[in-house]
PDB file of N, CA and C in Angstrom:
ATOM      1  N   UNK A   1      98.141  83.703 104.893  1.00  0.00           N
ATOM      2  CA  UNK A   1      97.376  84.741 105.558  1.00  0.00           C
ATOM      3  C   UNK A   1      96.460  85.388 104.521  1.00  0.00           C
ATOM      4  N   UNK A   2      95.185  85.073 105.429  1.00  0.00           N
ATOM      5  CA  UNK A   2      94.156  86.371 103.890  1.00  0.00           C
ATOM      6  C   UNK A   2      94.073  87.690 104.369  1.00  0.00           C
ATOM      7  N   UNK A   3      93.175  88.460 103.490  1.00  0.00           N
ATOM      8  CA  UNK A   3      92.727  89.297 104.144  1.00  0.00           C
ATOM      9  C   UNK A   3      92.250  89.847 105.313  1.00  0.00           C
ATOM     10  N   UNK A   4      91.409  88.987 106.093  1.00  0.00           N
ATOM     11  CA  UNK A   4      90.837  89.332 107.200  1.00  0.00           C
ATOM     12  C   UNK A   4      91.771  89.095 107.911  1.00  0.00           C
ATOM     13  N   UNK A   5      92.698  87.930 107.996  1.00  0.00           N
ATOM     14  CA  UNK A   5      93.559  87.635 108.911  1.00  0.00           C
ATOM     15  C   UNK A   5      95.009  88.686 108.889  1.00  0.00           C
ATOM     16  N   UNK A   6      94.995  89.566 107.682  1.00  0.00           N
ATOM     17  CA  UNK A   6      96.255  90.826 107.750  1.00  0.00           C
ATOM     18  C   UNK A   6      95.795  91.745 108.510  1.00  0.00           C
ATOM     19  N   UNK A   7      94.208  92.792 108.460  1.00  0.00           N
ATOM     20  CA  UNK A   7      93.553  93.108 108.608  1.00  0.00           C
ATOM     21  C   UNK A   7      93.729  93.136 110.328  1.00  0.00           C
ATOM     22  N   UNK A   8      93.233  91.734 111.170  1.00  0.00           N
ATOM     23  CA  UNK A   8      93.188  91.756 112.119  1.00  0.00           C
ATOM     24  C   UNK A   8      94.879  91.719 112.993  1.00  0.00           C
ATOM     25  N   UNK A   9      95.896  91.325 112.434  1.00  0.00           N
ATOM     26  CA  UNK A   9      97.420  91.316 112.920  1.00  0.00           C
ATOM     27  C   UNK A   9      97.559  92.815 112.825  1.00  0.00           C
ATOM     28  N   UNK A  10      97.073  93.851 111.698  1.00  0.00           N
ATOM     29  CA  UNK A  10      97.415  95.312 111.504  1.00  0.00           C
ATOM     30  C   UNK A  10      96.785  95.805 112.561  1.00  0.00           C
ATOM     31  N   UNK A  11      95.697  95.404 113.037  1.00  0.00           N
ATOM     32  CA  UNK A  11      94.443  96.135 113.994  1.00  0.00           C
ATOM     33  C   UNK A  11      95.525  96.217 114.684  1.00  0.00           C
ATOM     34  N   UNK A  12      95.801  95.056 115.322  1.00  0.00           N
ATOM     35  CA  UNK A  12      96.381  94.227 116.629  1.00  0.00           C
ATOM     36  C   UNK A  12      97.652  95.134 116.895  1.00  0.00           C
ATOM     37  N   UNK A  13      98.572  94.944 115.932  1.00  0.00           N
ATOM     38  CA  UNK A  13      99.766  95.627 116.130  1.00  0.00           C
ATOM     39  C   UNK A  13      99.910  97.219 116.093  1.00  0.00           C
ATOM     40  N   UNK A  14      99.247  97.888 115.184  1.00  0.00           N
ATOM     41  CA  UNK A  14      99.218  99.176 115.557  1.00  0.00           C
ATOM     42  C   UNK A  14      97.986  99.635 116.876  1.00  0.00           C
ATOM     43  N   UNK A  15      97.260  99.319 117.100  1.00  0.00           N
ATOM     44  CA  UNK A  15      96.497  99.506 118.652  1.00  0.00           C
ATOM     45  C   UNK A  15      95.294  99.968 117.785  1.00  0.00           C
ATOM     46  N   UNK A  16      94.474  99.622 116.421  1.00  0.00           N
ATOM     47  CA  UNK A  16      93.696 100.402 115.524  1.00  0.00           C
ATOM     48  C   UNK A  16      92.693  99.584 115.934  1.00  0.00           C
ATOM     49  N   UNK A  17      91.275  99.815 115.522  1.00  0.00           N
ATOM     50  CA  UNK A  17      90.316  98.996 115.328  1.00  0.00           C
ATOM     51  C   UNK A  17      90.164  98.349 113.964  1.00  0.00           C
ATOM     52  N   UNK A  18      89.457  97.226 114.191  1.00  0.00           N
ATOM     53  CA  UNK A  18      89.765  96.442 112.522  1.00  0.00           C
ATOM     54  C   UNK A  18      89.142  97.406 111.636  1.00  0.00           C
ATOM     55  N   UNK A  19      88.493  98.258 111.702  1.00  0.00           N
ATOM     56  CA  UNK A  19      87.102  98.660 111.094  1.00  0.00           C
ATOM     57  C   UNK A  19      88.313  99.940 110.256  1.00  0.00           C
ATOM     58  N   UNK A  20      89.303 100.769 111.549  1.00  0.00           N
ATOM     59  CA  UNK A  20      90.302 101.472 110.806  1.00  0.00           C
ATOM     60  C   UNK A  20      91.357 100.803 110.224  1.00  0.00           C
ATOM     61  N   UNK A  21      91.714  99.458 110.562  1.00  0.00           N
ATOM     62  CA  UNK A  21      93.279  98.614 110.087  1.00  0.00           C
ATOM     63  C   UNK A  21      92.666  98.768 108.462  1.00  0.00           C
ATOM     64  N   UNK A  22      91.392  98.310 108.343  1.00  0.00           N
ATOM     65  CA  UNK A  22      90.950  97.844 106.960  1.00  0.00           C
ATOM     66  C   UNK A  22      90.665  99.014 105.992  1.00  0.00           C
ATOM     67  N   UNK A  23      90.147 100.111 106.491  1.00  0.00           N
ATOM     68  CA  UNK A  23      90.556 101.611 106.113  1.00  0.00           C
ATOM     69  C   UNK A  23      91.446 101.550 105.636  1.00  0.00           C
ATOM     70  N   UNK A  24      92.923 101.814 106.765  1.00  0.00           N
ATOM     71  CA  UNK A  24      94.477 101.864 105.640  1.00  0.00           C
ATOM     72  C   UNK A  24      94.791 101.058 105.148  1.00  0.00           C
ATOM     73  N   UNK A  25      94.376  99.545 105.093  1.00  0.00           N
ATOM     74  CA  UNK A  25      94.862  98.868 104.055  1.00  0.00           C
ATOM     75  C   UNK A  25      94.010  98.799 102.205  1.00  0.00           C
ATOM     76  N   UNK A  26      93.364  99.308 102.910  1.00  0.00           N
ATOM     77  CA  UNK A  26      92.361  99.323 101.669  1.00  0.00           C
ATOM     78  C   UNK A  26      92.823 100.587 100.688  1.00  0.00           C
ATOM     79  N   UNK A  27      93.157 102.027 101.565  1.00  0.00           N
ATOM     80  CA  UNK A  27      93.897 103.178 101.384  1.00  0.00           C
ATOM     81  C   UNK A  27      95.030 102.849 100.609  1.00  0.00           C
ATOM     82  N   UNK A  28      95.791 102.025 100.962  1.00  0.00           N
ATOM     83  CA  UNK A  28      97.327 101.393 100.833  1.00  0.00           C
ATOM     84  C   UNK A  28      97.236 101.041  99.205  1.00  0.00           C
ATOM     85  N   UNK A  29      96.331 100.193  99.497  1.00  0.00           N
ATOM     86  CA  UNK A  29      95.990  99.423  97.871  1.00  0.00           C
ATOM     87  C   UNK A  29      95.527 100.144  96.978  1.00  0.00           C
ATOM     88  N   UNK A  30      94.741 101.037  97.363  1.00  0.00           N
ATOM     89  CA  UNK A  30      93.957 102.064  96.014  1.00  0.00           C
ATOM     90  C   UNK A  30      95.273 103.237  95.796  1.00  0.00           C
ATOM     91  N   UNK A  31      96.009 103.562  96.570  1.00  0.00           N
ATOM     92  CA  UNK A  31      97.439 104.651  95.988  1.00  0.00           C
ATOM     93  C   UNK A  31      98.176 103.584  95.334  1.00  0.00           C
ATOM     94  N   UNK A  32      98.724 102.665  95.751  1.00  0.00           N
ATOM     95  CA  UNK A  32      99.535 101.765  95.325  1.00  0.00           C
ATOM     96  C   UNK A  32      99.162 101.702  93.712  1.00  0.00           C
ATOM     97  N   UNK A  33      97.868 100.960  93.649  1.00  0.00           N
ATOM     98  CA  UNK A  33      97.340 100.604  92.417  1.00  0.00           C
ATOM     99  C   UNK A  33      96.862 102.024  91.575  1.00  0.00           C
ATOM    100  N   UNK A  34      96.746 103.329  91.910  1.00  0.00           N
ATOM    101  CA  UNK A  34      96.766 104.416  91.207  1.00  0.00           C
ATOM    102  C   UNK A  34      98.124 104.638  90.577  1.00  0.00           C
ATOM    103  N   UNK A  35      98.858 104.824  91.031  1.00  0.00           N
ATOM    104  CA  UNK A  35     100.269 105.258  91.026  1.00  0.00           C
ATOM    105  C   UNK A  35     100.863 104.466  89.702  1.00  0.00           C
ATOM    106  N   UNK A  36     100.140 102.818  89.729  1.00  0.00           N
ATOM    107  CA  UNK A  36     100.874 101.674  89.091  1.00  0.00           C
ATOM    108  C   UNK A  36     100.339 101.902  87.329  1.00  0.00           C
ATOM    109  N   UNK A  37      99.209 102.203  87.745  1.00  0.00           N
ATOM    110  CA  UNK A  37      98.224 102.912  86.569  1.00  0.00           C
ATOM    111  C   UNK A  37      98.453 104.248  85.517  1.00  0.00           C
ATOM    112  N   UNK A  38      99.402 104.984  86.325  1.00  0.00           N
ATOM    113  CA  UNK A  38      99.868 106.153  85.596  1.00  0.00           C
ATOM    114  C   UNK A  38     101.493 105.888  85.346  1.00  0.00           C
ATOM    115  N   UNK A  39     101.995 104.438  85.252  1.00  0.00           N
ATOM    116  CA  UNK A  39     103.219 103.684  85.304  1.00  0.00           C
ATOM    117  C   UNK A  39     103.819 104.640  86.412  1.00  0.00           C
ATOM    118  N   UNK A  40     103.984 105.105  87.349  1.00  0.00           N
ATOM    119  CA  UNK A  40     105.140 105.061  88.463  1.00  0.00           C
ATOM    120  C   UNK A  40     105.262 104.054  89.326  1.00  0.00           C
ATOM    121  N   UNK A  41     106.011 104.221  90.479  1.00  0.00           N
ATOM    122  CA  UNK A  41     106.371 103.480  91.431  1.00  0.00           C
ATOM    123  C   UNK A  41     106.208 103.776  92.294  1.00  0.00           C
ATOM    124  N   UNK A  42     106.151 102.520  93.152  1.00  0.00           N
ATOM    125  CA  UNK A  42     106.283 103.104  95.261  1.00  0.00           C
ATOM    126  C   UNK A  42     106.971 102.434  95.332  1.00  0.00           C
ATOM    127  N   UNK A  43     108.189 102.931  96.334  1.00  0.00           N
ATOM    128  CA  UNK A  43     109.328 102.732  96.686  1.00  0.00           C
ATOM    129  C   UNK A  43     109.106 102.972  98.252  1.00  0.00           C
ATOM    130  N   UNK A  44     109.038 101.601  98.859  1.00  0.00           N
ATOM    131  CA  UNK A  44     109.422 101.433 100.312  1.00  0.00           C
ATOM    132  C   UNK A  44     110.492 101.228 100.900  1.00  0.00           C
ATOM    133  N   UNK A  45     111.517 102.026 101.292  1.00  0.00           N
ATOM    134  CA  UNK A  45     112.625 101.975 101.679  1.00  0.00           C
ATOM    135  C   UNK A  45     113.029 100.767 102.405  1.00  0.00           C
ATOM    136  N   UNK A  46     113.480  99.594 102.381  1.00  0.00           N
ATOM    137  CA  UNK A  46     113.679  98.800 103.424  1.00  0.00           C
ATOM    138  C   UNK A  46     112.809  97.557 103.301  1.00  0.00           C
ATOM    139  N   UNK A  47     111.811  97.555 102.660  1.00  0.00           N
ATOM    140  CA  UNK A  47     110.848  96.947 102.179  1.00  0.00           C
ATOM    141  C   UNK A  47     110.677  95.947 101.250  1.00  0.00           C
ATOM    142  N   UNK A  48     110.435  97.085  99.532  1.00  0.00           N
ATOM    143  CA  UNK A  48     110.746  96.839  98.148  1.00  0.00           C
ATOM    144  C   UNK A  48     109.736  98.137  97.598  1.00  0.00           C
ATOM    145  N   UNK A  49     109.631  97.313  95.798  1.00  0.00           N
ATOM    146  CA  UNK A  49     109.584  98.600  95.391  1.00  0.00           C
ATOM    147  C   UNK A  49     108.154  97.526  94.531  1.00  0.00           C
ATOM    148  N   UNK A  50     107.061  98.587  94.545  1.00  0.00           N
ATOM    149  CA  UNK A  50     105.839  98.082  93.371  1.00  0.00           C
ATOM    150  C   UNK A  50     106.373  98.864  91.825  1.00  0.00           C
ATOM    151  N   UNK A  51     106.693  98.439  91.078  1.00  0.00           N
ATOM    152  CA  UNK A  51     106.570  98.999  90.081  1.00  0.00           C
ATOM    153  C   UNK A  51     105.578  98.059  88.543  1.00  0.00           C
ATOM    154  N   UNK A  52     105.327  99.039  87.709  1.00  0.00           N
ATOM    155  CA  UNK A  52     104.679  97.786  86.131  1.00  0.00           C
ATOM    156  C   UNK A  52     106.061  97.760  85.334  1.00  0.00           C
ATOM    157  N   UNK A  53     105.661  95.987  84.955  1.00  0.00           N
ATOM    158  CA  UNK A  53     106.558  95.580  84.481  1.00  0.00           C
ATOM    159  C   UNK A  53     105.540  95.756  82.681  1.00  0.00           C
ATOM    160  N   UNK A  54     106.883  95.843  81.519  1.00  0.00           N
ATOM    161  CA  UNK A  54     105.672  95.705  80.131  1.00  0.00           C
ATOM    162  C   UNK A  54     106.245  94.862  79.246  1.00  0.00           C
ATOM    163  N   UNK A  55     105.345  94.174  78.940  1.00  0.00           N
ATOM    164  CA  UNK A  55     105.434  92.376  77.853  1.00  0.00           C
ATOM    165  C   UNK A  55     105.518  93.234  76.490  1.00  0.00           C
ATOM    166  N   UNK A  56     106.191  92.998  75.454  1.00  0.00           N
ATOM    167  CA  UNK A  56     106.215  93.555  74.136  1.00  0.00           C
ATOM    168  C   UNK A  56     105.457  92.546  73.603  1.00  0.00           C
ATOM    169  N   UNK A  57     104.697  92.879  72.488  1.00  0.00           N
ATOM    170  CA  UNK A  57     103.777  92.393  71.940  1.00  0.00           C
ATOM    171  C   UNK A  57     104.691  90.995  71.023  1.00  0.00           C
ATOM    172  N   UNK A  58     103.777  89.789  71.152  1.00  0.00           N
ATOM    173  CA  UNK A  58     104.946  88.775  70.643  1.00  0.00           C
ATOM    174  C   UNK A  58     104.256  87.765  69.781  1.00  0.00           C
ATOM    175  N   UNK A  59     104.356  86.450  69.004  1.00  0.00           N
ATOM    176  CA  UNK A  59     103.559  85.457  68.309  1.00  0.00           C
ATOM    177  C   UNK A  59     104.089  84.097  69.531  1.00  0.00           C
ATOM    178  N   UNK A  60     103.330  83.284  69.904  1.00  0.00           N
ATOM    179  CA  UNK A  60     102.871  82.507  70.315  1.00  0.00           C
ATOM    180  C   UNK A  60     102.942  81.024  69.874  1.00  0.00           C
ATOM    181  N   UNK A  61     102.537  79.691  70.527  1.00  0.00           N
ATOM    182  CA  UNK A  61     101.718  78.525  69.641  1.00  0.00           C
ATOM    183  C   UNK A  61     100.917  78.130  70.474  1.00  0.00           C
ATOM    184  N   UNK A  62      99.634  77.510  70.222  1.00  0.00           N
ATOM    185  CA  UNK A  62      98.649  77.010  70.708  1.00  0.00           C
ATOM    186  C   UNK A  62      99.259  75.819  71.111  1.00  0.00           C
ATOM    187  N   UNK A  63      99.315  75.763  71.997  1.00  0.00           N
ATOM    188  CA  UNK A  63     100.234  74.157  72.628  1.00  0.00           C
ATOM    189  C   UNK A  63      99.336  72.837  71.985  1.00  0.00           C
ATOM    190  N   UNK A  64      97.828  72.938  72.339  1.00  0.00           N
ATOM    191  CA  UNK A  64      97.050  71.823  71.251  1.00  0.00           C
ATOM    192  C   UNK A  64      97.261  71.671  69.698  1.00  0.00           C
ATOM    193  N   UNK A  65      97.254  72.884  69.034  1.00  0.00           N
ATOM    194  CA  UNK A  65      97.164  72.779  68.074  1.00  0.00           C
ATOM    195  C   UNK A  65      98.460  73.276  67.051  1.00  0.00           C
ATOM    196  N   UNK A  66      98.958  73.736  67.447  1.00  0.00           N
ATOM    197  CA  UNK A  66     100.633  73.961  67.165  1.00  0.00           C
ATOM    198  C   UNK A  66     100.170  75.488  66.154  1.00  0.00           C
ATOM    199  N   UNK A  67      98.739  76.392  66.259  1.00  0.00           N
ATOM    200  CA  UNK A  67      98.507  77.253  65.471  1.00  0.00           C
ATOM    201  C   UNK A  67      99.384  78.408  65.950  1.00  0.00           C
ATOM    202  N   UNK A  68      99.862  79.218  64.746  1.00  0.00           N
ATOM    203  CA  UNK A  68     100.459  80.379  65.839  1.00  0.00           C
ATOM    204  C   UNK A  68      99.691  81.682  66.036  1.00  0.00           C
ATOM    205  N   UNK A  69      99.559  82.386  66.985  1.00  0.00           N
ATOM    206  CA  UNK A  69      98.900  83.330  67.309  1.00  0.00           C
ATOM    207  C   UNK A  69      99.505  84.891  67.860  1.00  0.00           C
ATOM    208  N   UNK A  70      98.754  85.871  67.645  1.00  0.00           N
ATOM    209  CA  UNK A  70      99.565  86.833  68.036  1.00  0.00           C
ATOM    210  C   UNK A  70      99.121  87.151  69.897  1.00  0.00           C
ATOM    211  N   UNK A  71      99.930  87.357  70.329  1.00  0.00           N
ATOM    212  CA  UNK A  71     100.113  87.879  71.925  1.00  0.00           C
ATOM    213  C   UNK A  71     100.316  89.167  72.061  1.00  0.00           C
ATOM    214  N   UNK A  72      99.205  89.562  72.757  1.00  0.00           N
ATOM    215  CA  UNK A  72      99.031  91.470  72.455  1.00  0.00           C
ATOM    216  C   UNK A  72     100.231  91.927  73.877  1.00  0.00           C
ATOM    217  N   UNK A  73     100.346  93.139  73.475  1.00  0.00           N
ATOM    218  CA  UNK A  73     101.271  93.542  74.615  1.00  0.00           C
ATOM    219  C   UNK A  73     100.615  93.736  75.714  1.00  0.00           C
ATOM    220  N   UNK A  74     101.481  93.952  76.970  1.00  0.00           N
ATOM    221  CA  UNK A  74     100.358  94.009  78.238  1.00  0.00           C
ATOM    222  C   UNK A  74     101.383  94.421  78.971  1.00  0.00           C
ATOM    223  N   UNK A  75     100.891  95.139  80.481  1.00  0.00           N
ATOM    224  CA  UNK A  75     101.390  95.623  81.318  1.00  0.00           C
ATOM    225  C   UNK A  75     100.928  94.826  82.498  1.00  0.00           C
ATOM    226  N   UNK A  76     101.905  94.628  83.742  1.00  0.00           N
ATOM    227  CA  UNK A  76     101.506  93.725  85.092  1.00  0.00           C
ATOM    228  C   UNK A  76     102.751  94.547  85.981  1.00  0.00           C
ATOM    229  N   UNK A  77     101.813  94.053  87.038  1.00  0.00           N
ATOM    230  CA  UNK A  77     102.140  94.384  88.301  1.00  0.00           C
ATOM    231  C   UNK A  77     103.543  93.841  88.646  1.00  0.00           C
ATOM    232  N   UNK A  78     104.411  94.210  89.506  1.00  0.00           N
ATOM    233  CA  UNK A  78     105.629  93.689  90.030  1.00  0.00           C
ATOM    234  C   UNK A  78     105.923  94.198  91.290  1.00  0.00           C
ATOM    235  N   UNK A  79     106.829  93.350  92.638  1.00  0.00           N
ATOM    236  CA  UNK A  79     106.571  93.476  93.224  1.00  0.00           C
ATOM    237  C   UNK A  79     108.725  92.940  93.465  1.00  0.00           C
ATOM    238  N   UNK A  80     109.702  93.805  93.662  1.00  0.00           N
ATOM    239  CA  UNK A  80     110.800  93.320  94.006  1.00  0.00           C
ATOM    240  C   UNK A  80     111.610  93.861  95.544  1.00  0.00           C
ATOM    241  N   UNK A  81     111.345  92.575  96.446  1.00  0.00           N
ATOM    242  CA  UNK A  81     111.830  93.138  97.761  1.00  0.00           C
ATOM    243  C   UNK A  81     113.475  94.187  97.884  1.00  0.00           C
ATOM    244  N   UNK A  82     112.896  94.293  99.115  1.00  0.00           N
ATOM    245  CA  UNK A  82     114.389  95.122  99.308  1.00  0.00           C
ATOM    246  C   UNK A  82     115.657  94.464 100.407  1.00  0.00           C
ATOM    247  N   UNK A  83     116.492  95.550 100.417  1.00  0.00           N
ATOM    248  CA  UNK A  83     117.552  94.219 101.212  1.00  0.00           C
ATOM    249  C   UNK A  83     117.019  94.125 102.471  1.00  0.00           C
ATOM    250  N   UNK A  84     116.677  94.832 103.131  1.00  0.00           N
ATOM    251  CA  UNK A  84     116.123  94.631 104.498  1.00  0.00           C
ATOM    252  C   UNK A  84     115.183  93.501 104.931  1.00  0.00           C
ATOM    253  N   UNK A  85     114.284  93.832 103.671  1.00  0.00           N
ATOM    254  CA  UNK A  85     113.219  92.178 104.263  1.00  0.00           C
ATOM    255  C   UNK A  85     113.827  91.405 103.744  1.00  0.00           C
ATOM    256  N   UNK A  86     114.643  91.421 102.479  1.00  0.00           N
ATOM    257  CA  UNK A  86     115.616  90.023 102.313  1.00  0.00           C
ATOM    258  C   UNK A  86     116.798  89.399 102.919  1.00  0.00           C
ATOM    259  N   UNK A  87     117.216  90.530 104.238  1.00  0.00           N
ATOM    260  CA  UNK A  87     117.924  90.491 105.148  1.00  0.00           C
ATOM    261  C   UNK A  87     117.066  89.553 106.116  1.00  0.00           C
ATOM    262  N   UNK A  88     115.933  90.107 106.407  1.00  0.00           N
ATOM    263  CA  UNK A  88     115.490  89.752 107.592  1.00  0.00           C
ATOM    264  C   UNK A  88     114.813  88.327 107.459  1.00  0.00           C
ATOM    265  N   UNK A  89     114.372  87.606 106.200  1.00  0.00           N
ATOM    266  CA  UNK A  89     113.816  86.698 105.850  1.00  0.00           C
ATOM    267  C   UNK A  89     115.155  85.252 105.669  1.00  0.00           C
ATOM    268  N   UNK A  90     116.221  85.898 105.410  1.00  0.00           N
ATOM    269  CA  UNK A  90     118.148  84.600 105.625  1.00  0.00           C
ATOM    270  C   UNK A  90     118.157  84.804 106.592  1.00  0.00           C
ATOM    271  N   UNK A  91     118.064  85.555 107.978  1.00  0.00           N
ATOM    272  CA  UNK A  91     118.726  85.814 109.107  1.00  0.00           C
ATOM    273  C   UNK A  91     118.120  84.259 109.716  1.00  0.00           C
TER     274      UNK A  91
END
């Protein structure tokens, strides 16, 4: 499913027009991704939880060239369901 096609199932199912489905999802994504930015979390009860995960800075090898290199630290996105949709996804 892409975008347009979440977009139009959200329209659909809440009774919205696409023009508002794409509003709150767009809404959805810019708190989500604020929140992730100042390292907290959203916690969807039933759901899961977005939180940043953080890589410690590490040395490496160039798989071609067997050189070693340093690997800067970094922060990423994470995304770990909850029991409910992992309930509902075995059922």
């Amino acid at each position: 499913m892409n975008k347009t096609e979440l977009v139009a199932a959200m329209a659909d199912q809440a009774g919205l027009s696409k023009k508002d489905a794409e509003k709150a999802l767009k809404a959805f994504t810019d708190v989500v991704a604020d929140e992730l930015k100042k390292d907290g979390k959203v916690q969807l009860v039933g759901f899961g939880t977005f939180e940043v995960s953080k890589r410690a800075a590490r040395e490496g090898r160039n798989p071609q060239s067997g050189e070693v290199m340093k690997i800067a630290a970094s922060r990423s996105p994470k995304f770990k369901a909850g029991k409910a949709l992992k309930d509902m996804l075995n059922a």
